[in-house]
Protein backbone atom coordinates (compact mmCIF):
# COMPACT_ATOMS: atom_id res chain seq x y z
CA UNK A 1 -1.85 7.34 -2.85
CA UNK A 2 -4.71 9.70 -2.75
CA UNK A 3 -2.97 11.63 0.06
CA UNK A 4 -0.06 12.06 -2.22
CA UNK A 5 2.57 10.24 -0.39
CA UNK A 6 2.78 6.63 1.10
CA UNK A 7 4.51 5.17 4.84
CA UNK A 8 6.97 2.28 3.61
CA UNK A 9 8.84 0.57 5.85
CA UNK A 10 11.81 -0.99 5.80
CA UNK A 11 11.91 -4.65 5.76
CA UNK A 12 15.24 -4.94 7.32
CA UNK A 13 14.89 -2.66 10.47
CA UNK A 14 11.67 -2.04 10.33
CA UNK A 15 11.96 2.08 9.99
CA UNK A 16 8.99 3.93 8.34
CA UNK A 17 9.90 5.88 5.25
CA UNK A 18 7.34 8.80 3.45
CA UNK A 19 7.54 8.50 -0.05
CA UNK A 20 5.77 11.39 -1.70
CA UNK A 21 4.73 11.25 -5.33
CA UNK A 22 4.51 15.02 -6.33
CA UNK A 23 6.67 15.01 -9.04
CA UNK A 24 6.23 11.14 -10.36
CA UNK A 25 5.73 10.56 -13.91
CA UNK A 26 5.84 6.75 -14.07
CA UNK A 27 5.34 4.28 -11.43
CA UNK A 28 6.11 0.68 -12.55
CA UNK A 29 5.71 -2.72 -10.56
CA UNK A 30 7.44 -5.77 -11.64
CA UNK A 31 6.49 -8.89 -10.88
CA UNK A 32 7.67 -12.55 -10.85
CA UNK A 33 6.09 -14.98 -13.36
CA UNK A 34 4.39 -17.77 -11.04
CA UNK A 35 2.84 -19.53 -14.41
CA UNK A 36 6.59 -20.86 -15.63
CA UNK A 37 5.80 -24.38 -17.25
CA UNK A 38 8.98 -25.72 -17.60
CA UNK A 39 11.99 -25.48 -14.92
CA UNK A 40 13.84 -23.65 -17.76
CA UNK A 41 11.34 -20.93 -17.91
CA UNK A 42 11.17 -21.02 -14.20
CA UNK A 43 15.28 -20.51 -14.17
CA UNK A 44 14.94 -17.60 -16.93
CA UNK A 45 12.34 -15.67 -15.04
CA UNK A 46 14.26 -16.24 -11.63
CA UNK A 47 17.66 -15.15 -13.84
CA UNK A 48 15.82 -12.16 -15.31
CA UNK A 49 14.55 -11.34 -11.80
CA UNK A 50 18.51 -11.63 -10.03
CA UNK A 51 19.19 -8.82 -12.71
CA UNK A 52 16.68 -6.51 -11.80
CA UNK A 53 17.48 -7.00 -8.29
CA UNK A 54 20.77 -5.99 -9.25
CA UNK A 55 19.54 -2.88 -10.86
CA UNK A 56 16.82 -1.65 -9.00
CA UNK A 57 19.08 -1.95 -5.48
CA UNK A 58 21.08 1.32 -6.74
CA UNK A 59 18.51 2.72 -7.98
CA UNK A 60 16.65 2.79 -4.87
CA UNK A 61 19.39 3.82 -2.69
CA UNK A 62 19.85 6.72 -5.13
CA UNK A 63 16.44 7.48 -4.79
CA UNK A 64 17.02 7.89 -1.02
CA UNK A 65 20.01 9.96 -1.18
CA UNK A 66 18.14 12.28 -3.06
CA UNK A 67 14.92 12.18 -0.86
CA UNK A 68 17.20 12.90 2.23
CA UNK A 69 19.29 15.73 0.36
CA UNK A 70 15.66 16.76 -1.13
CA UNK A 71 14.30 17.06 2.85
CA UNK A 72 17.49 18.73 4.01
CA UNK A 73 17.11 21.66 1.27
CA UNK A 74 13.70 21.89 2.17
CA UNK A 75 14.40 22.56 6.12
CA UNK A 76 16.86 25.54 5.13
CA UNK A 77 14.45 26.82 3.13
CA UNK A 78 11.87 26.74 5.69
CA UNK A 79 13.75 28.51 8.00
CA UNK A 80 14.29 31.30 5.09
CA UNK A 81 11.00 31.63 5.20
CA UNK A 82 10.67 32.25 9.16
């Protein structure tokens, strides 16, 4: 993250993607409770998770929308520049 940007790829085809972090504010990681003592607070944290997965999968195809309309801006405007 030093170099401002990260290479993710894709788990599903395998396609790099450069996420840069020059205008992030908040980064936040979620993860899954492993320490669930009971099978009910296993089936709550797994239920909690579904939901997030349910969120977060717009949200991160939103976020790529606007990193590809982002990059496609920023070609026109680099051939203003020229």
């Amino acid at each position: 993250m030093k170099k401002g940007y990260l290479k993710w790829k894709n788990p599903f085809n395998g396609v790099p993607l450069y996420v840069a972090f020059e205008n992030t504010r908040l980064i936040v990681f979620g993860l899954k409770s492993q320490r669930a003592e009971t099978i009910e607070k296993f089936l709550n944290s797994t239920i909690a998770d579904m939901v997030m997965s349910m969120i977060g999968i717009p949200l991160a195809i939103l976020t790529v929308m606007i990193i590809k309309s982002y990059s496609l801006k920023e070609e026109k405007l680099e051939e203003l520049e020229m």
